[in-house]
N, C-alpha and C. Protein backbone atom coordinates (compact mmCIF):
# COMPACT_ATOMS: atom_id res chain seq x y z
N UNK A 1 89.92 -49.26 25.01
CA UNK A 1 89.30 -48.08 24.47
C UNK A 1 88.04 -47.77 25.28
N UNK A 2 87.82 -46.36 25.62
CA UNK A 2 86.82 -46.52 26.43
C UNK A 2 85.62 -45.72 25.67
N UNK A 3 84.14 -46.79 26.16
CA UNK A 3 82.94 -46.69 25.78
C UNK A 3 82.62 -44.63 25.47
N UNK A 4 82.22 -44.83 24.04
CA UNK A 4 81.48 -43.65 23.83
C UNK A 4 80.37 -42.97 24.48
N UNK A 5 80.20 -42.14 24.80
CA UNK A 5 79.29 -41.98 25.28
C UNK A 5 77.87 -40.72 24.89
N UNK A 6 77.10 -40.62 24.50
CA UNK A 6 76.11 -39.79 23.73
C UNK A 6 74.99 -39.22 24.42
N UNK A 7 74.91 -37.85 24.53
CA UNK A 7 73.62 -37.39 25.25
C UNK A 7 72.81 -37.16 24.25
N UNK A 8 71.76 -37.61 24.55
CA UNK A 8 70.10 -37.58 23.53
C UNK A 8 69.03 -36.90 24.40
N UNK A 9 68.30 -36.25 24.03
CA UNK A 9 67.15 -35.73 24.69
C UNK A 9 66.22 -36.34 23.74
N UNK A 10 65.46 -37.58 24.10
CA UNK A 10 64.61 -38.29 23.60
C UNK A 10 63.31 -37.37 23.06
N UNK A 11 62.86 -37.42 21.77
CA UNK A 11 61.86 -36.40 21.16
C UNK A 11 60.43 -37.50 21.33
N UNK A 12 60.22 -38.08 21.99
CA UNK A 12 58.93 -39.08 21.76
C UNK A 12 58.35 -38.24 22.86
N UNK A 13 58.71 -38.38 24.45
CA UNK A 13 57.81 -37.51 25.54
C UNK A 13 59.37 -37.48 26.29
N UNK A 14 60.30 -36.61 26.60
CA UNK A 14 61.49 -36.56 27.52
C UNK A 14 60.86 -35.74 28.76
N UNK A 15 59.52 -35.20 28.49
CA UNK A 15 58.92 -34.40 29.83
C UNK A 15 57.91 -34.56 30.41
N UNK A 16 57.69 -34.50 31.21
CA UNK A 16 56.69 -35.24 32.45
C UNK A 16 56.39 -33.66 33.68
N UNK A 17 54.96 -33.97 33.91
CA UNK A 17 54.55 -33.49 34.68
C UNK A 17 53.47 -33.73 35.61
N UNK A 18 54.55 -33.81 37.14
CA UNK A 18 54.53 -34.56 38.32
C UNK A 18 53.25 -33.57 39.20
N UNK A 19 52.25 -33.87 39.48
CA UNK A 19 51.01 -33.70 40.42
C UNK A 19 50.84 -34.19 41.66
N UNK A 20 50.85 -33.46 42.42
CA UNK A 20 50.49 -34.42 44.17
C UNK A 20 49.59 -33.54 44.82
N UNK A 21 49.08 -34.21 45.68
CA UNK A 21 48.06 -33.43 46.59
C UNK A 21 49.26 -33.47 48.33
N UNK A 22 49.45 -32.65 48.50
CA UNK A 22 50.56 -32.20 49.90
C UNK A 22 49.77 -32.70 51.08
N UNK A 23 50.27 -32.67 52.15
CA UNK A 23 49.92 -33.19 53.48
C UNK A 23 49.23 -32.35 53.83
N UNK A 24 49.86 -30.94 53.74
CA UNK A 24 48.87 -30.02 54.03
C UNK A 24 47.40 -29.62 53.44
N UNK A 25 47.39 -30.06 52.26
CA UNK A 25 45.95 -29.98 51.32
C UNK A 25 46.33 -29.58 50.55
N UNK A 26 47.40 -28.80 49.72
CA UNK A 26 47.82 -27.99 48.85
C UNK A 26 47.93 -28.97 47.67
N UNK A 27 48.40 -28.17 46.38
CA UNK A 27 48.32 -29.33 45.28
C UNK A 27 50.08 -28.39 44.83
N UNK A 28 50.77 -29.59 44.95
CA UNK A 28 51.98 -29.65 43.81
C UNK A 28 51.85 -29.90 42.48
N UNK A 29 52.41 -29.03 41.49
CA UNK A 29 52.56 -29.43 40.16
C UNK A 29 53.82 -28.70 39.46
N UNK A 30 54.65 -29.55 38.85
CA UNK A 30 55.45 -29.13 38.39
C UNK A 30 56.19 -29.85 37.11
N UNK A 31 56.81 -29.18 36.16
CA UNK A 31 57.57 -30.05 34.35
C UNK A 31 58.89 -30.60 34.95
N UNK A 32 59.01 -31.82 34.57
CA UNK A 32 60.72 -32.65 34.30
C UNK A 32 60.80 -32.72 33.29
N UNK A 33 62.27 -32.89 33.08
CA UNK A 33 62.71 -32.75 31.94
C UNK A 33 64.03 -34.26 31.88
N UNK A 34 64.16 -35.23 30.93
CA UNK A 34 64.76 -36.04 31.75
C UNK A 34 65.77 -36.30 30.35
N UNK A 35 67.25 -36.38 30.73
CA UNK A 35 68.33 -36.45 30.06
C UNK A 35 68.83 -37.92 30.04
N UNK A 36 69.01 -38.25 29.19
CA UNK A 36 69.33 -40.05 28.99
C UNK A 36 70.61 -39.56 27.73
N UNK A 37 71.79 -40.23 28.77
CA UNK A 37 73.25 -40.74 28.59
C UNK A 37 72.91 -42.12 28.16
N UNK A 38 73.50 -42.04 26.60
CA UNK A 38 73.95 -43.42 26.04
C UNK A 38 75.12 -44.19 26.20
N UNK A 39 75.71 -44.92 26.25
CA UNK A 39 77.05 -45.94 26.08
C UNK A 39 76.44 -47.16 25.44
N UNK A 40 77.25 -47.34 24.51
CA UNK A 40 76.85 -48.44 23.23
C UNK A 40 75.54 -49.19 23.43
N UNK A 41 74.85 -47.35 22.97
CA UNK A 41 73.37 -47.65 22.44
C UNK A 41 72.24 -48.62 23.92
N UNK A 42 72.80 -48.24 25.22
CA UNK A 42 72.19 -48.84 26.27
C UNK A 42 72.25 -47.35 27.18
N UNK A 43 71.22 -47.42 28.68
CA UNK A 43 70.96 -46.24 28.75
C UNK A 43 72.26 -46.51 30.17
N UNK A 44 72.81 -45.34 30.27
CA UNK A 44 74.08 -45.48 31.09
C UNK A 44 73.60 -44.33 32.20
N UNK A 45 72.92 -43.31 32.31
CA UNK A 45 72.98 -42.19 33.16
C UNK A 45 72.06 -41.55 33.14
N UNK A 46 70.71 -41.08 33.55
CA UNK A 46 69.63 -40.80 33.24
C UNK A 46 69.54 -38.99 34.34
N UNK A 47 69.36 -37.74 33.85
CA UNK A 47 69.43 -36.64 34.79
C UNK A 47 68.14 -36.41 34.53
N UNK A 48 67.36 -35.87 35.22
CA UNK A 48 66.08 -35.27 36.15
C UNK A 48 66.67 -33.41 35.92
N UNK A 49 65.45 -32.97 35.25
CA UNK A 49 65.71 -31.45 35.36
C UNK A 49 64.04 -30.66 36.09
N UNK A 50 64.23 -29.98 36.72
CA UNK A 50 63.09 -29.56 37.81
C UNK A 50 63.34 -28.06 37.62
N UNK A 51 62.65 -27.33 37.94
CA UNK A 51 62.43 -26.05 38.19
C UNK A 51 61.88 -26.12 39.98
N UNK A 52 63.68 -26.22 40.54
CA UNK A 52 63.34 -26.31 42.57
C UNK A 52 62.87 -25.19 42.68
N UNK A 53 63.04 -23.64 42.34
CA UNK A 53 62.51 -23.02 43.21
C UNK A 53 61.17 -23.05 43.10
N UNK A 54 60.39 -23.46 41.67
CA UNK A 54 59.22 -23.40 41.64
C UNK A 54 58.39 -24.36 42.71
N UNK A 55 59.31 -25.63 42.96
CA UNK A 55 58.76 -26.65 43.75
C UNK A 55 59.08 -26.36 45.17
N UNK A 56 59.87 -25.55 45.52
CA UNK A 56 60.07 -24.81 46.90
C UNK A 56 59.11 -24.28 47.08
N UNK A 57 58.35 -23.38 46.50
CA UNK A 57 57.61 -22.03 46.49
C UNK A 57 56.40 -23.04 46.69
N UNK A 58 55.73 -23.88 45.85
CA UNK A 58 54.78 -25.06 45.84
C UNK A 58 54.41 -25.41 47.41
N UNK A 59 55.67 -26.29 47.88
CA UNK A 59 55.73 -26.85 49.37
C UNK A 59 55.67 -25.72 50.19
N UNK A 60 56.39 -24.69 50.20
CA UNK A 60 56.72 -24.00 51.32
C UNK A 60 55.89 -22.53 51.25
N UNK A 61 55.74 -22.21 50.46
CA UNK A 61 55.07 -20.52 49.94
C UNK A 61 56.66 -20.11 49.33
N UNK A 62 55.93 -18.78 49.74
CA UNK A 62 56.87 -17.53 48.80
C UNK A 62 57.97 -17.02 50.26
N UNK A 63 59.06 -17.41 49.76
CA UNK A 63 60.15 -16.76 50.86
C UNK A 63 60.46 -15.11 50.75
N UNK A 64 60.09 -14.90 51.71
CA UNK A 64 60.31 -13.51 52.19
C UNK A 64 61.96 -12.95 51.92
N UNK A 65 61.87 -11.76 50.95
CA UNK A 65 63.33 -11.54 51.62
C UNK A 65 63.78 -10.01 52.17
């Protein structure tokens, strides 16, 4: 029989927000959001949610189009 498996979005802190100072001098900041897959009640699969273009735009500027 194969292991159940349960997505939880943990309500204690599931979001985090990551700060850096860039090579160039600039300051990164941006929210995660982090998804934890259960299988019998142990953590089996953990996803990372980002807002890239915001962290594109951060590193790189504003792309021209």
């Amino acid at each position: 029989m194969p292991a159940r498996a349960e997505r939880r979005l943990l309500r204690e802190d599931p979001e985090a927000t990551l700060t850096a100072a860039l090579a160039n001098g600039n300051h990164y900041i941006n929210d995660y959001c982090f998804v934890f897959e259960l299988r019998d009640g142990l953590i089996h699969r953990v996803r990372e949610c980002v807002d890239t273009a915001r962290g594109h735009r951060m590193i790189f500027g504003e792309v021209p189009q």
